[in-house]
C-alpha atoms as a PDB file:
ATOM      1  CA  UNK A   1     106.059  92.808  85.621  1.00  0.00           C
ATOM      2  CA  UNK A   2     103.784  95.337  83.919  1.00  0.00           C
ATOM      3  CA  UNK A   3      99.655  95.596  85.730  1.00  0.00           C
ATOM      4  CA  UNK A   4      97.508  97.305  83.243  1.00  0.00           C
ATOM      5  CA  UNK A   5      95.414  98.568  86.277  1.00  0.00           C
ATOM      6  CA  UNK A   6      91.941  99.403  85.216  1.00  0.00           C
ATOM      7  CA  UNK A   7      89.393  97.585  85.998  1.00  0.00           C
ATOM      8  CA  UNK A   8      85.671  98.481  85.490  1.00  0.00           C
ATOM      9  CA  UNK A   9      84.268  96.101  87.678  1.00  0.00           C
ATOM     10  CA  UNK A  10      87.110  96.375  90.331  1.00  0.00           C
ATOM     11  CA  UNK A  11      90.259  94.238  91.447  1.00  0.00           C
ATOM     12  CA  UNK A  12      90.406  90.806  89.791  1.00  0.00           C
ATOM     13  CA  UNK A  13      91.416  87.921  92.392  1.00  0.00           C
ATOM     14  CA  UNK A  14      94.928  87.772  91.081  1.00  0.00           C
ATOM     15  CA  UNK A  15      95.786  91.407  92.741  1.00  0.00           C
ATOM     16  CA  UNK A  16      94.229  89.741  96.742  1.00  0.00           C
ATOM     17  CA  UNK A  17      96.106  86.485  96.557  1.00  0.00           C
ATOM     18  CA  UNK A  18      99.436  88.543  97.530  1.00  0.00           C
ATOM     19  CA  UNK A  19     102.066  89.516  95.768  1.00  0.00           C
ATOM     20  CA  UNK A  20     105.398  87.770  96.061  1.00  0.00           C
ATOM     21  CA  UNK A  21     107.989  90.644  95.573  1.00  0.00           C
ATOM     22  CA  UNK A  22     108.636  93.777  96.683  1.00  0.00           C
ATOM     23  CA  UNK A  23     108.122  95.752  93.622  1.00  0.00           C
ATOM     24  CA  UNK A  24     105.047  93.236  92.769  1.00  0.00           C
ATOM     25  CA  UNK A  25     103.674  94.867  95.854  1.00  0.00           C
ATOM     26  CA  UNK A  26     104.660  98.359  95.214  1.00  0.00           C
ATOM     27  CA  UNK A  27     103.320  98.181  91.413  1.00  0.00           C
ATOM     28  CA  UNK A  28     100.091  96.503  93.344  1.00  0.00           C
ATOM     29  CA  UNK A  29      99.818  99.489  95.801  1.00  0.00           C
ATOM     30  CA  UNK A  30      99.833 101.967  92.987  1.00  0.00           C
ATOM     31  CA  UNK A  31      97.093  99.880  90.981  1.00  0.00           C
ATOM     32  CA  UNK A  32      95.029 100.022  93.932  1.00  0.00           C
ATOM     33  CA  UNK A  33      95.283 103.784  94.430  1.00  0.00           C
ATOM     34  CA  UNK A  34      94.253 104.787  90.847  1.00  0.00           C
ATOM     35  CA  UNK A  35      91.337 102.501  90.849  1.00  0.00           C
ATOM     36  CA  UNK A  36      90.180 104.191  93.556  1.00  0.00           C
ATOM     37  CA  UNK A  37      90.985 107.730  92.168  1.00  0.00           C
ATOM     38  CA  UNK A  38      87.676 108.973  89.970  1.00  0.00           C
ATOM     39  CA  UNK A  39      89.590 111.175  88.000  1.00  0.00           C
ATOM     40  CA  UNK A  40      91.927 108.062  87.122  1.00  0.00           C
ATOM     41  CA  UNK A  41      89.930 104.991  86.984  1.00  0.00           C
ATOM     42  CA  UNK A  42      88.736 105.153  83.075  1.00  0.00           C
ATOM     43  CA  UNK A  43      92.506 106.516  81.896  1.00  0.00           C
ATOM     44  CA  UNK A  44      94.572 103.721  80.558  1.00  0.00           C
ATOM     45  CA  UNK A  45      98.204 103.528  82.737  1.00  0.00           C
ATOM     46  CA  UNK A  46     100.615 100.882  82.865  1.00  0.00           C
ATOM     47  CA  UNK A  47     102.031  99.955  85.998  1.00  0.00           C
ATOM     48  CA  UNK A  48     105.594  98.669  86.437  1.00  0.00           C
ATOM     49  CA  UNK A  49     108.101  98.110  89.370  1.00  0.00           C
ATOM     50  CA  UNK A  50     111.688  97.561  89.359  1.00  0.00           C
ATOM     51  CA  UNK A  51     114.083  98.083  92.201  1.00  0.00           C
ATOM     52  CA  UNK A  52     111.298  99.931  93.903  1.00  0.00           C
ATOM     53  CA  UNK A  53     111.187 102.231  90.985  1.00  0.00           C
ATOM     54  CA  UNK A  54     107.579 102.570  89.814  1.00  0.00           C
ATOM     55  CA  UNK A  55     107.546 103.405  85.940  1.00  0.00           C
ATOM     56  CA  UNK A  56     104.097 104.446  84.657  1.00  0.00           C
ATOM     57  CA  UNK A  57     103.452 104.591  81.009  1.00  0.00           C
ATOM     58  CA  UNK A  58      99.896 104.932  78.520  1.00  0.00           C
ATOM     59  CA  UNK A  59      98.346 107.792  78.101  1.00  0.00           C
ATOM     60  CA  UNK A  60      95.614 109.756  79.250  1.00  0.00           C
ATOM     61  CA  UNK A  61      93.049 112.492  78.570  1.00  0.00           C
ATOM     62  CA  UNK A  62      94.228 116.042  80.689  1.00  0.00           C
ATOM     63  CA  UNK A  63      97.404 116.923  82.750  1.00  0.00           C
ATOM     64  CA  UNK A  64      95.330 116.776  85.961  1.00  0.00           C
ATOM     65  CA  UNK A  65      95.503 113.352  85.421  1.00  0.00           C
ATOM     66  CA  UNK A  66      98.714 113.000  84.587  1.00  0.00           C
ATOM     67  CA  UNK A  67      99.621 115.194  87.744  1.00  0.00           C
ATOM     68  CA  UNK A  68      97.290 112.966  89.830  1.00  0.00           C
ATOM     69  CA  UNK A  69      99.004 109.450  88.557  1.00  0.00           C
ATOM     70  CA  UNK A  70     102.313 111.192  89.566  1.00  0.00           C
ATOM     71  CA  UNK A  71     101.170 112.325  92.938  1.00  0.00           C
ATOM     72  CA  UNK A  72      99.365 108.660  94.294  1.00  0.00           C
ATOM     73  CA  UNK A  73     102.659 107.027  92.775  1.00  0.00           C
ATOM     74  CA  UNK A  74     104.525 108.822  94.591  1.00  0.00           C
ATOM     75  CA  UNK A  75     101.818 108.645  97.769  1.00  0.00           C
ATOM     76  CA  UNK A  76     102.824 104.661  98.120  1.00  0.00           C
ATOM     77  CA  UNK A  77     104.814 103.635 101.269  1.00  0.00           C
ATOM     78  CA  UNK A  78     108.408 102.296  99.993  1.00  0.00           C
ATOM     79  CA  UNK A  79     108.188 104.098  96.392  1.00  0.00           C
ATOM     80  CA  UNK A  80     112.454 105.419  95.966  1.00  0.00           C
ATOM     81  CA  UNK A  81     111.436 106.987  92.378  1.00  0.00           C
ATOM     82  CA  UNK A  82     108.493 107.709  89.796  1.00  0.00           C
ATOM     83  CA  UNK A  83     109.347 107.623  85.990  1.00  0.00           C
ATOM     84  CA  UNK A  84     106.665 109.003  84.139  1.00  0.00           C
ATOM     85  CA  UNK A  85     106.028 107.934  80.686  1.00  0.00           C
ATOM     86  CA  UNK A  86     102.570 109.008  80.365  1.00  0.00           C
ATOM     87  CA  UNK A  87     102.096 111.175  78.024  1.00  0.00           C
ATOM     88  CA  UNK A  88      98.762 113.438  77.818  1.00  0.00           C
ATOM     89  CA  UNK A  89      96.356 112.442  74.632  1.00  0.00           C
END
């Protein structure tokens, strides 16, 4: 299941009403990291999780971002792997 995580106005209900998987929660995690993140909240990044493999993918507008969406993925309790398809507009 793919979360395209920003949200100007913050968390819609669907992401408090708790997820049902594993990797739902993982890919939920992340979401709520980079809207949190000021350097990441306007950049647009897919979030995915399988087998507690989070796969990121968009693009976005420096490589401290890119870095930064790396480093909170990675930051998440339970996260095995990070592949990065995010490339840098």
């Amino acid at each position: 299941m793919t979360y395209p995580w920003f949200f100007p106005e913050g968390l819609p209900p669907l992401f408090h009403e708790g997820p049902v998987t594993d990797d739902t929660r993982l890919a939920c995690h992340v979401v709520e990291q980079m809207s949190r993140d000021p350097l990441l909240r306007h950049e647009r990044i897919c979030v995915e999780a399988q087998n507690r493999v989070v796969i990121l993918e968009g693009r976005v507008g420096s490589a401290e971002a890119l870095a930064r969406a790396r480093a909170l993925a990675w930051a998440v309790s339970g996260v095995h792997d990070v592949n990065v398809r995010v490339y840098v507009a």
